[in-house]
C-alpha atoms as a PDB file:
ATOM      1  CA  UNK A   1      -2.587 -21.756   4.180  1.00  0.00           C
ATOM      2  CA  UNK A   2       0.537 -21.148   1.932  1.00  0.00           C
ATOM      3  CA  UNK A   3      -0.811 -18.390  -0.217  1.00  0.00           C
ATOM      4  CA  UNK A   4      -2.669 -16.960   2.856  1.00  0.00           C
ATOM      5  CA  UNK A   5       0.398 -16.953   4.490  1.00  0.00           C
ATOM      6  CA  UNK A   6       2.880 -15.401   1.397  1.00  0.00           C
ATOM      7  CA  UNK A   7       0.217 -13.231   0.500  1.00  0.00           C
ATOM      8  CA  UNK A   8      -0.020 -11.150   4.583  1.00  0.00           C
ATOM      9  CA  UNK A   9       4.166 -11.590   4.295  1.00  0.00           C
ATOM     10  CA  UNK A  10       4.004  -9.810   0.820  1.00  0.00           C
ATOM     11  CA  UNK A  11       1.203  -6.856   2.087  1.00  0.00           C
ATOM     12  CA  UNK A  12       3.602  -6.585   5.444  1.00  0.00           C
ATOM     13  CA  UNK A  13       6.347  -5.927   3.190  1.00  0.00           C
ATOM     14  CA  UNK A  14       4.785  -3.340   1.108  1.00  0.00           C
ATOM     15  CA  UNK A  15       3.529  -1.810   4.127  1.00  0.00           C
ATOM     16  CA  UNK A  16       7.232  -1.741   5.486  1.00  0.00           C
ATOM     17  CA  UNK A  17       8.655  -0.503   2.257  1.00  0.00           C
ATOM     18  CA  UNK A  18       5.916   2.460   1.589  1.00  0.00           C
ATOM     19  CA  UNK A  19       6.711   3.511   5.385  1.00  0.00           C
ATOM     20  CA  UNK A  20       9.764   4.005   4.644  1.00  0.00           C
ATOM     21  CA  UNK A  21       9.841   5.706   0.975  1.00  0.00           C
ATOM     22  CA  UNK A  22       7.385   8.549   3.092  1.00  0.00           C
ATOM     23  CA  UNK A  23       9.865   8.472   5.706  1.00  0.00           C
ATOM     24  CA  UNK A  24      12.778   9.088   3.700  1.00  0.00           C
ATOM     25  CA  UNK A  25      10.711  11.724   1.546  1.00  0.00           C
ATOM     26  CA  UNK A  26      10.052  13.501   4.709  1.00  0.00           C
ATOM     27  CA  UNK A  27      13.545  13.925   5.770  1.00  0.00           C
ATOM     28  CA  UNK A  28      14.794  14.793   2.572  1.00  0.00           C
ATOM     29  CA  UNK A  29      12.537  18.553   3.075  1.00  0.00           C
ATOM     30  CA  UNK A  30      13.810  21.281   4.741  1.00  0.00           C
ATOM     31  CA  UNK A  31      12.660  22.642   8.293  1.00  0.00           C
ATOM     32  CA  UNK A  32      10.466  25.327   6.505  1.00  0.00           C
ATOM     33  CA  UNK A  33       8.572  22.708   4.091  1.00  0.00           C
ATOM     34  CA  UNK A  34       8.275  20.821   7.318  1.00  0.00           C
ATOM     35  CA  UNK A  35       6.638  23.423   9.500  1.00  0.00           C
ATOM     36  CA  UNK A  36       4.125  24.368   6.204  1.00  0.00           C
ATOM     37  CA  UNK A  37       2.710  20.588   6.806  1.00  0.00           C
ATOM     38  CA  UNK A  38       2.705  20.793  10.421  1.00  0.00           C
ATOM     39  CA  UNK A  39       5.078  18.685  11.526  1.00  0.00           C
ATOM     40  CA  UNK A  40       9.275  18.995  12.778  1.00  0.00           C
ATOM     41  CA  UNK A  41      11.603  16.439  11.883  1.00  0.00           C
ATOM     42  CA  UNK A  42      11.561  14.573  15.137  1.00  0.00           C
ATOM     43  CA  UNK A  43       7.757  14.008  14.215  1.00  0.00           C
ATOM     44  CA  UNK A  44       8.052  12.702  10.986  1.00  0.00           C
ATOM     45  CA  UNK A  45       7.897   8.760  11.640  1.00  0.00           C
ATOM     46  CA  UNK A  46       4.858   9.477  14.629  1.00  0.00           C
ATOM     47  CA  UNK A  47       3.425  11.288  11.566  1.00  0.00           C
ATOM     48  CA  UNK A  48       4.083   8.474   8.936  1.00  0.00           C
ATOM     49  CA  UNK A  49       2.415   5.968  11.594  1.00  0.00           C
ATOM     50  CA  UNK A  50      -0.257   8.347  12.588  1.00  0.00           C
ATOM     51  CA  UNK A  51      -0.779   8.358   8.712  1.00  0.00           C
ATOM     52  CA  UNK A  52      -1.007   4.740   8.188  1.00  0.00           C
ATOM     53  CA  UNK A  53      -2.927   3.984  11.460  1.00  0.00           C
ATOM     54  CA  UNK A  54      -5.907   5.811  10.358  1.00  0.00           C
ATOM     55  CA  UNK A  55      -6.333   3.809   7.079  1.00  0.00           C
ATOM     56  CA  UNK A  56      -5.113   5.888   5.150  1.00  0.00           C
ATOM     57  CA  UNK A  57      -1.678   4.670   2.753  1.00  0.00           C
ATOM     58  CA  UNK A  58       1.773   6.416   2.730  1.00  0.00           C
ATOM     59  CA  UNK A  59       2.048   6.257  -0.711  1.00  0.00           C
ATOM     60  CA  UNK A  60      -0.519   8.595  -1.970  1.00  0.00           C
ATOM     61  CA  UNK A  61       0.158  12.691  -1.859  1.00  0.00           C
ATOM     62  CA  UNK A  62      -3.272  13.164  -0.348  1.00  0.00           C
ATOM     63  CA  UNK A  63      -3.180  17.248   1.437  1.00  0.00           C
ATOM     64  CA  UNK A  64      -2.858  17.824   4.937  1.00  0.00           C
ATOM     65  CA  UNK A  65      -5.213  20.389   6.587  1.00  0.00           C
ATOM     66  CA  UNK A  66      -2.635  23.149   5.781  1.00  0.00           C
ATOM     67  CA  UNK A  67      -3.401  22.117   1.612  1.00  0.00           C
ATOM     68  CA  UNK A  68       0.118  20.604   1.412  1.00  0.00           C
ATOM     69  CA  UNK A  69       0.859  17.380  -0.150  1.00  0.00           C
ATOM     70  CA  UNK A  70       2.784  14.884   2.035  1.00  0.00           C
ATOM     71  CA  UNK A  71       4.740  13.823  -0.532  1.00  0.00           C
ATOM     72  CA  UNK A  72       6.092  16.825  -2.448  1.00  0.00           C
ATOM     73  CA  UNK A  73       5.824  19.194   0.322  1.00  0.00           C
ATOM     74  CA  UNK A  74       4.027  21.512  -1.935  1.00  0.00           C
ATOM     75  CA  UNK A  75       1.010  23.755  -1.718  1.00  0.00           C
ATOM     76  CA  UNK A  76      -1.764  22.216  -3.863  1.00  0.00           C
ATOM     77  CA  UNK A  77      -3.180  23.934  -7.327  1.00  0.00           C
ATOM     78  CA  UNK A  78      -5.744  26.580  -6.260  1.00  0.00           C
ATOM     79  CA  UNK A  79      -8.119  27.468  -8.801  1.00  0.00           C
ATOM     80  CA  UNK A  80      -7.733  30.835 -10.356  1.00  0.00           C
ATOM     81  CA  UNK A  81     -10.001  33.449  -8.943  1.00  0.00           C
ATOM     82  CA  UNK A  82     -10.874  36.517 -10.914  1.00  0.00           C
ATOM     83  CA  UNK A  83     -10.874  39.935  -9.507  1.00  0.00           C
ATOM     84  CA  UNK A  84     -13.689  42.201 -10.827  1.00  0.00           C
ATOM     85  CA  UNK A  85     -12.730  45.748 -11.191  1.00  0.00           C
END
């Protein structure tokens, strides 16, 4: 029961401390980085939650719908296309 027990302490506390690393990431982005994700500041922890709730984990930079990553705020690497004259 001791290891059971340390061991759901120790994943709570991860949990905890990856929350807030994304939240802080979050705030540190401007309004216009913000609204290219799809969210505003005051959304940012419902986000975070929203994030976590659905299985997913706060630490990776997996894209939002818009192609941004979550955690640089960044448009992801689109593949070159070439234009044919």
């Amino acid at each position: 029961m001791g290891i059971t027990l340390f061991v759901r302490m120790w994943r709570t506390f991860l949990h905890w401390r990856n929350r807030r690393l994304a939240i802080r990431q979050l705030m540190e982005l401007d309004a216009r980085l913000l609204k290219d994700i799809g969210i505003e500041r005051g959304q940012i922890e419902t986000a975070i939650d929203g994030l976590a709730g659905a299985g997913d984990t706060v630490r990776g930079s997996a894209p939002n719908s818009n192609g941004a990553s979550i955690r640089s705020g960044r448009p992801n690497a689109v593949p070159a296309q070439t234009c044919e004259a």
